[in-house]
C-alpha atoms as a PDB file:
ATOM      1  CA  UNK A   1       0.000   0.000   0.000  1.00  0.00           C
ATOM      2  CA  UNK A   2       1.051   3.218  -0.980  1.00  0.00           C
ATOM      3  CA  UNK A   3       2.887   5.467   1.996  1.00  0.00           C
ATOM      4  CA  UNK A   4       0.882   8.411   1.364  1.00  0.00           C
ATOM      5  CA  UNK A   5      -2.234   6.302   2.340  1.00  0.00           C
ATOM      6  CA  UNK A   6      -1.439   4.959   5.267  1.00  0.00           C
ATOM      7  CA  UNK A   7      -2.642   0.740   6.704  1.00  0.00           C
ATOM      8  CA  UNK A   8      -5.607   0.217   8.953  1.00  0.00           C
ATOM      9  CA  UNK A   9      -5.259  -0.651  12.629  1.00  0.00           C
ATOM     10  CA  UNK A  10      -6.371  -4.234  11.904  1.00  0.00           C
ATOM     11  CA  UNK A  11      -3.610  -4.095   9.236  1.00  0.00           C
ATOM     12  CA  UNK A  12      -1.169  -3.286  11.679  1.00  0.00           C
ATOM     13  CA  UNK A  13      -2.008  -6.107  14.058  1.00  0.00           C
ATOM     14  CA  UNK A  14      -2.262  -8.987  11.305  1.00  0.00           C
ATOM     15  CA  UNK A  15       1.065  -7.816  10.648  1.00  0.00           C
ATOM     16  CA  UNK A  16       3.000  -7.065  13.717  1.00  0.00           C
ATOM     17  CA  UNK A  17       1.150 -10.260  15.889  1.00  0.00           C
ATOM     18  CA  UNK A  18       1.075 -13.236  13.149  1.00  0.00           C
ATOM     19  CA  UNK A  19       1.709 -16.241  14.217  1.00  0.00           C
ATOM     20  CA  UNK A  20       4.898 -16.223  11.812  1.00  0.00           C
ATOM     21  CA  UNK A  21       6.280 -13.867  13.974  1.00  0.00           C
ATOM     22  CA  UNK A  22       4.913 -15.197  17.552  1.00  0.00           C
ATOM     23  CA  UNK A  23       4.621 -19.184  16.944  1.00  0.00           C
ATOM     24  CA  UNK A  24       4.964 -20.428  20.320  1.00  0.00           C
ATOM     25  CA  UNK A  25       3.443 -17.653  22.441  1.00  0.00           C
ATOM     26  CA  UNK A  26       1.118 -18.330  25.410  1.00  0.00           C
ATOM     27  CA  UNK A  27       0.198 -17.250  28.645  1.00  0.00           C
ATOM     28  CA  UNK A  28      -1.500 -15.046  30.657  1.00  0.00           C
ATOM     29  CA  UNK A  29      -2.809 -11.913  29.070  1.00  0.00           C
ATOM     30  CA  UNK A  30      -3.059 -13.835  25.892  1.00  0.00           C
ATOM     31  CA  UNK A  31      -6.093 -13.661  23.859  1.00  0.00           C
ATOM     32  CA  UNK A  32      -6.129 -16.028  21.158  1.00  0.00           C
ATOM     33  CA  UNK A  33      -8.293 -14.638  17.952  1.00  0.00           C
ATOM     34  CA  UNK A  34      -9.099 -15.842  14.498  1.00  0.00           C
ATOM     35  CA  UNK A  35      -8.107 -13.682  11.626  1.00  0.00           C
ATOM     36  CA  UNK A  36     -11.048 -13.679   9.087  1.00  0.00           C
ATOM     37  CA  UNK A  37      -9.747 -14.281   5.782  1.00  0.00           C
ATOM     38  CA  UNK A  38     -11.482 -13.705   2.385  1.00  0.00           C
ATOM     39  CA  UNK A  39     -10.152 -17.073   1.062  1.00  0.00           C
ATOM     40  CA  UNK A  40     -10.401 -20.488   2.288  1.00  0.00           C
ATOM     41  CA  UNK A  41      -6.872 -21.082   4.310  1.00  0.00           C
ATOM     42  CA  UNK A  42      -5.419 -23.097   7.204  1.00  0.00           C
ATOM     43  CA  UNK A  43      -7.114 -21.876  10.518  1.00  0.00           C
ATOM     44  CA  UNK A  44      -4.044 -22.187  12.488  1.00  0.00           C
ATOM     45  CA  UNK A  45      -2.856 -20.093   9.606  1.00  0.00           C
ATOM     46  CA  UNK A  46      -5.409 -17.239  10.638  1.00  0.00           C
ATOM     47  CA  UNK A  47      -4.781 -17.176  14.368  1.00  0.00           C
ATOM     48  CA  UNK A  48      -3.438 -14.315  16.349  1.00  0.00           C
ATOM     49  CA  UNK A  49      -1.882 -13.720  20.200  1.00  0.00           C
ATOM     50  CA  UNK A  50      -2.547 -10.733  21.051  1.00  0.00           C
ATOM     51  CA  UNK A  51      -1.099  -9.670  24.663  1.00  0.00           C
ATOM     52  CA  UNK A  52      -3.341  -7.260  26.509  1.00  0.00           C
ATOM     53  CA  UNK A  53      -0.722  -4.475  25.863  1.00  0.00           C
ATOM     54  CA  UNK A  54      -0.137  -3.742  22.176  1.00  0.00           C
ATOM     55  CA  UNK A  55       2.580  -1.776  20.609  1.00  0.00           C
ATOM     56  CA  UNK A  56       1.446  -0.268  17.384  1.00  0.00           C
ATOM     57  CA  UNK A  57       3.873   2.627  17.404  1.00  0.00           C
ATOM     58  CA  UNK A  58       5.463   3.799  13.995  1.00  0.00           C
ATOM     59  CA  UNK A  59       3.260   1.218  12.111  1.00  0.00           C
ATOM     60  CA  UNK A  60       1.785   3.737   9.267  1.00  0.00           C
ATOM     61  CA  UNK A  61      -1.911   3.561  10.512  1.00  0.00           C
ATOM     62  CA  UNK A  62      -4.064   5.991   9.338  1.00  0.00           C
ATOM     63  CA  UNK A  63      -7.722   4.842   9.904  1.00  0.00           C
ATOM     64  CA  UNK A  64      -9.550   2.334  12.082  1.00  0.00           C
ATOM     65  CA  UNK A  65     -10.601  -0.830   9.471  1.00  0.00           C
ATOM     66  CA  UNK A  66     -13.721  -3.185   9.723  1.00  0.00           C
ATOM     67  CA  UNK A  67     -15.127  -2.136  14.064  1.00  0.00           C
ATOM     68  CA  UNK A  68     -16.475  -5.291  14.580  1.00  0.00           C
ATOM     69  CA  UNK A  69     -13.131  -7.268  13.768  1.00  0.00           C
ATOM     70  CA  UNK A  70     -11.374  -4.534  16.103  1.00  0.00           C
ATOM     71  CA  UNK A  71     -13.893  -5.549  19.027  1.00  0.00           C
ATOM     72  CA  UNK A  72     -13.057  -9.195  18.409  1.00  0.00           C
ATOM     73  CA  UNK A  73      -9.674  -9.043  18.729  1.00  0.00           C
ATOM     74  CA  UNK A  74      -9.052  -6.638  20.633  1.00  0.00           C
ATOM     75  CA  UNK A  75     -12.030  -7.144  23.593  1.00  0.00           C
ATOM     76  CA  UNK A  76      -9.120  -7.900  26.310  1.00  0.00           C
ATOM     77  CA  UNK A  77      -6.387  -4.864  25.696  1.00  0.00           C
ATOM     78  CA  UNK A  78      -6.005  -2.375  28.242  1.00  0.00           C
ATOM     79  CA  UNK A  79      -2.978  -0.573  26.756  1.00  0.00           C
ATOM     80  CA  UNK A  80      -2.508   0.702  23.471  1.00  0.00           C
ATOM     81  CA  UNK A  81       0.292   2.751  21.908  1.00  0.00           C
ATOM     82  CA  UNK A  82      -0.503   4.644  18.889  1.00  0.00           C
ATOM     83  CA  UNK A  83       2.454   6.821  18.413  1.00  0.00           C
ATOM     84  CA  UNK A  84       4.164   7.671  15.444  1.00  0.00           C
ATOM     85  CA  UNK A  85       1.260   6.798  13.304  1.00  0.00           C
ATOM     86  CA  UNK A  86      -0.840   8.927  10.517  1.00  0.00           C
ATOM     87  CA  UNK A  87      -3.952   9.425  12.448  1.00  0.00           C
ATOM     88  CA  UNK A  88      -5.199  12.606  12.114  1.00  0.00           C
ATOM     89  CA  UNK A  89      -8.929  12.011  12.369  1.00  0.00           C
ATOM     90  CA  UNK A  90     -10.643  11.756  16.377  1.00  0.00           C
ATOM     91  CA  UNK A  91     -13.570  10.072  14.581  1.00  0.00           C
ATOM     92  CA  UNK A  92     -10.952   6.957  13.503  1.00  0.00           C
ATOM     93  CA  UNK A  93      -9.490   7.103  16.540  1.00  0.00           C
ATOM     94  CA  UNK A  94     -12.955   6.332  18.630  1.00  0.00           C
ATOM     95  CA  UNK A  95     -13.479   3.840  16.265  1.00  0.00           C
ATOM     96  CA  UNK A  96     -10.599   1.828  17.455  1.00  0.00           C
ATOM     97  CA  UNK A  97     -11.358   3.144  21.277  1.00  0.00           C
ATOM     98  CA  UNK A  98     -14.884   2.445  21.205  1.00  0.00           C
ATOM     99  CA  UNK A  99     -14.498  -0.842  19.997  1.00  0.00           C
ATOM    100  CA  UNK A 100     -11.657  -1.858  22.507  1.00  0.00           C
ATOM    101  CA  UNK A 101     -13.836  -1.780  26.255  1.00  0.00           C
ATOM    102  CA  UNK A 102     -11.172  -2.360  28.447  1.00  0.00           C
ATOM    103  CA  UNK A 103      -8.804  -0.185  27.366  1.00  0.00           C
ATOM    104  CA  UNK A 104      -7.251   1.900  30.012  1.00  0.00           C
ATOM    105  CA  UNK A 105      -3.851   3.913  28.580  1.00  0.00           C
ATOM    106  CA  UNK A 106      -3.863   5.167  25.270  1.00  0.00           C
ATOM    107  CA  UNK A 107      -0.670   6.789  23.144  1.00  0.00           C
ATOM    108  CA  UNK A 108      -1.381   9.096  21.019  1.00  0.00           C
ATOM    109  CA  UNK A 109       2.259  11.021  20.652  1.00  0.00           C
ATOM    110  CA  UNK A 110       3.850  12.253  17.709  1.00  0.00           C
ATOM    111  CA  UNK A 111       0.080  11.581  15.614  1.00  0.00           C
ATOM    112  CA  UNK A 112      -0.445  14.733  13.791  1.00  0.00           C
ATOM    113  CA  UNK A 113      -3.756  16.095  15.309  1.00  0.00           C
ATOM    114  CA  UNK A 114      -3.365  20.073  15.096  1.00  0.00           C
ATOM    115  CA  UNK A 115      -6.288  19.822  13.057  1.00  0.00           C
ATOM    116  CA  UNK A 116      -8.719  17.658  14.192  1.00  0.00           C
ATOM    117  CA  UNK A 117     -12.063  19.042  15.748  1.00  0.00           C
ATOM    118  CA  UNK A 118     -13.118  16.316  18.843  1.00  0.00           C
ATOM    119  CA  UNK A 119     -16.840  16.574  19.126  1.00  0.00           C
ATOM    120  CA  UNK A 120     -18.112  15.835  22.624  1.00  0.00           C
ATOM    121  CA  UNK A 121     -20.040  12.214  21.130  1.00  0.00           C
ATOM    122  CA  UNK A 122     -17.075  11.475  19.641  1.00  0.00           C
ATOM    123  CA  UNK A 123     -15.000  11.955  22.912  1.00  0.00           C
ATOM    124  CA  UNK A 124     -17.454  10.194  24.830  1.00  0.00           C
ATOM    125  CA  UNK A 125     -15.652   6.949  23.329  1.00  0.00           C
ATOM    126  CA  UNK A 126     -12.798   8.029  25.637  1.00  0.00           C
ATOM    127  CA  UNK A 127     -14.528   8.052  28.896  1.00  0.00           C
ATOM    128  CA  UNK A 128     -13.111   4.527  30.368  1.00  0.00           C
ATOM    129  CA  UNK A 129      -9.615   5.722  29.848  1.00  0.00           C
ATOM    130  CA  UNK A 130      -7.622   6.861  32.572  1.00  0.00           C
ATOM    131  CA  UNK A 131      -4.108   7.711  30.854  1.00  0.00           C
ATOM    132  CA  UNK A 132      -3.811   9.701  27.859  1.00  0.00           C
ATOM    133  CA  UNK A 133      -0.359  10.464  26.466  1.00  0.00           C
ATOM    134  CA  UNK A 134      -0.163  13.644  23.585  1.00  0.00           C
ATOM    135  CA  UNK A 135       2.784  14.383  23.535  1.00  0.00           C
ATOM    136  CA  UNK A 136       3.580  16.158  20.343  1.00  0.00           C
ATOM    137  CA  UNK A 137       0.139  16.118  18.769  1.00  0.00           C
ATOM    138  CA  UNK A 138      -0.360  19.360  18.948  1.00  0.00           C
ATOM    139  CA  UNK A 139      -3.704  19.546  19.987  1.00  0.00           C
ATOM    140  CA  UNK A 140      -6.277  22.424  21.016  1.00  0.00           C
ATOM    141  CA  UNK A 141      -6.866  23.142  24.325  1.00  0.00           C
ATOM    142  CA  UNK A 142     -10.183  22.830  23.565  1.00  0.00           C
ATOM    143  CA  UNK A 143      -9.576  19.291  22.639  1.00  0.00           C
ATOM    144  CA  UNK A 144      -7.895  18.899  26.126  1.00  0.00           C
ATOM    145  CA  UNK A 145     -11.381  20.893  27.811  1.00  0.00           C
ATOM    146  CA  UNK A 146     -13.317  18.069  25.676  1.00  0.00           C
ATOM    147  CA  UNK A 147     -11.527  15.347  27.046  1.00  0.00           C
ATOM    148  CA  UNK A 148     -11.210  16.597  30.603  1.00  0.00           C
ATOM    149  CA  UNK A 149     -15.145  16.991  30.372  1.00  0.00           C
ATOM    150  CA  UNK A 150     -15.776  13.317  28.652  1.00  0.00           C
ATOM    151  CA  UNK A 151     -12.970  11.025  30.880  1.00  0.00           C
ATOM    152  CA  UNK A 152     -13.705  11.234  34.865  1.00  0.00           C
ATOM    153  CA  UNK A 153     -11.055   8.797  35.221  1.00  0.00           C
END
């Protein structure tokens, strides 16, 4: 895929967790998931581990990818680092946060986010975390205001 157009965050994850990568992982934290696939292939092919903390920094991702496969995969992570990516959309973002229940620490750094307008539904995605990083976003205050109002935690 073409650098200007950056890989969905389900994208990411085939990539960076297949089980060419990982073969023998297990134990706790481990969610075990099956990677839909749109041709007929090994299932042990199509499985993932995915730890409950997943590193997604620097990985090109520009846009969230098919919700429902996100909220399979994904139901167990509480951490998630973002950084270094292309988003520069809050609604994509809240499509991967809204989709991902447990989630508790999000990383946002170094995402270029100057621009972005955060409407207060679209924060309300954000409301079970209880760290978020931004370093580097450059984000409104009234982004911050948003979030402060939309995430008790």
């Amino acid at each position: 895929m073409d650098d200007g157009e950056g890989r969905t965050f389900m994208q990411a994850i085939s990539e960076k967790y297949s089980p060419e990568n990982f073969p023998c992982r297990r134990g706790p934290g481990m969610g075990v998931v099956v990677v839909p696939s749109g041709h007929q292939g090994s299932p042990m092919k199509d499985r993932l581990n995915l730890p409950s903390v997943l590193v997604l920094n620097g990985c090109g991702i520009s846009h969230a990818g098919e919700e429902g496969e996100i909220a399979a995969f994904c139901a167990h992570v509480v951490e998630l680092d973002l950084s270094h990516n292309k988003l520069q959309d809050w609604h994509e973002i809240s499509k991967i946060v809204s989709n991902i229940p447990n989630l508790e620490f999000l990383n946002l750094s170094s995402n270029h986010l100057s621009d972005a307008v955060l409407e207060p539904d679209c924060a309300k995605a954000f409301s079970s975390i209880r760290r978020l990083v931004l370093n580097n976003t450059q984000v409104s205050w009234d982004t911050v205001h948003t979030f402060t109002q939309e995430m008790p935690e």
